[in-house]
Protein backbone atom coordinates (compact mmCIF):
# COMPACT_ATOMS: atom_id res chain seq x y z
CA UNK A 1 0.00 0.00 0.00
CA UNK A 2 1.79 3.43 -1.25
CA UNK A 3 1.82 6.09 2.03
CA UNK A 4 2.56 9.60 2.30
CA UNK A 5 5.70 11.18 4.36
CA UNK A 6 3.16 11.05 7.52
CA UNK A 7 1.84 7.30 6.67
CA UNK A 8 -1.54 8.41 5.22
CA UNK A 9 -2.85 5.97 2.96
CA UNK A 10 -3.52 6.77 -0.30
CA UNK A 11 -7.56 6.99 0.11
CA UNK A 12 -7.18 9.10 3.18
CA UNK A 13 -8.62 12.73 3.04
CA UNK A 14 -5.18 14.11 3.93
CA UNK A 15 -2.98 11.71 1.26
CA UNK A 16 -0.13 14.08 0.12
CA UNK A 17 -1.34 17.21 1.64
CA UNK A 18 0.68 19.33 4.38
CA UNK A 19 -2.45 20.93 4.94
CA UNK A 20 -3.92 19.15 8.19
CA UNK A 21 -7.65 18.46 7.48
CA UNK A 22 -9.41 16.88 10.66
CA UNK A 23 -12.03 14.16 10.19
CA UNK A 24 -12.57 13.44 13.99
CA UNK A 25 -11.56 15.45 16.91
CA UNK A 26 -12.38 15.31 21.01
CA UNK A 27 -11.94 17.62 23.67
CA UNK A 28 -13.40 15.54 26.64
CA UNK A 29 -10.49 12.60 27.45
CA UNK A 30 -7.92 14.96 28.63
CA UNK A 31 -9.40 18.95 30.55
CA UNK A 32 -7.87 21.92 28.50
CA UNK A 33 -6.41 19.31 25.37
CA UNK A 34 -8.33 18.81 22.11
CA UNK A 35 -6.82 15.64 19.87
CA UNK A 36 -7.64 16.24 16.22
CA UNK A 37 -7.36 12.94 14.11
CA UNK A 38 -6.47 13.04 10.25
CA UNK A 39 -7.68 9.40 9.13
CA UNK A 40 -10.07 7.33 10.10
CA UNK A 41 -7.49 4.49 10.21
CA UNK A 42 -5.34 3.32 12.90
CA UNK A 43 -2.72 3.84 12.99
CA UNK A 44 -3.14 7.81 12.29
CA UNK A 45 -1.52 11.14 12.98
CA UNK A 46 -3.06 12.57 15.83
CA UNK A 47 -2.42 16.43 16.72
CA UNK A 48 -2.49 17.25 20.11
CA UNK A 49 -3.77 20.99 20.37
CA UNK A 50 -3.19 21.90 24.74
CA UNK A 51 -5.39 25.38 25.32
CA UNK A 52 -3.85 25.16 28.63
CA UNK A 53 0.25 25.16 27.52
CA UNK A 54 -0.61 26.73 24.06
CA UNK A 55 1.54 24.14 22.77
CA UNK A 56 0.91 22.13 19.78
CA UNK A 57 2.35 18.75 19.05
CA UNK A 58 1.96 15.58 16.86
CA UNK A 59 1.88 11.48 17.83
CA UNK A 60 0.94 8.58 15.60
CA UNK A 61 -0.98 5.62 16.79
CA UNK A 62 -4.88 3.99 17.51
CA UNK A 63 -7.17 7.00 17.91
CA UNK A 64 -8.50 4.54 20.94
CA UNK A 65 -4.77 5.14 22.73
CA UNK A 66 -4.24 9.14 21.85
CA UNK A 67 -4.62 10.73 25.52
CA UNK A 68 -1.69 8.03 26.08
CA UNK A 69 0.85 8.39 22.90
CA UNK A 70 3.83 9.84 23.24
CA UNK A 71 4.00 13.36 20.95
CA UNK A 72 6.84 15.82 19.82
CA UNK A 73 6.86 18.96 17.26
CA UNK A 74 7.65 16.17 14.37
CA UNK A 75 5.02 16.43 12.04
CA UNK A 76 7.10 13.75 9.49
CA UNK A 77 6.24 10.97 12.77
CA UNK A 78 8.71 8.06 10.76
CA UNK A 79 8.12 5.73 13.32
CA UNK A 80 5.33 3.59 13.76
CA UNK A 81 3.12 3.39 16.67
């Protein structure tokens, strides 16, 4: 199956794009921390927006596991969950 640099399938609404496009987010699992998802297949890039630290960082994993993935300012996220 042919990925983009951020492991995005090809029939994922973000394939190719830089441009993050959310297709699911939640702001209840962690107070003051909203977790946008890109694909609806896990694994998936997950960004972790925090209201709290006004910080702004990236993970890849199951959607299931994202209040407990680890995430850096990497948006390229080579390594698989």
């Amino acid at each position: 199956m042919q990925k983009d640099k951020f492991g995005r399938p090809a029939n994922s609404i973000n394939y190719g794009l830089e441009k993050f496009t959310a297709v699911e987010w939640d702001s209840t699992t962690t107070p003051g921390v909203t977790y946008l998802r890109g694909d609806y297949a896990d694994p998936c890039v997950i960004k972790r927006i925090d209201t709290v630290n006004h910080t702004i960082k990236w993970g890849k994993g199951a959607w299931a596991n994202r209040a407990s993935l680890n995430y850096g300012n990497d948006r390229i996220l080579n390594v698989e969950a």
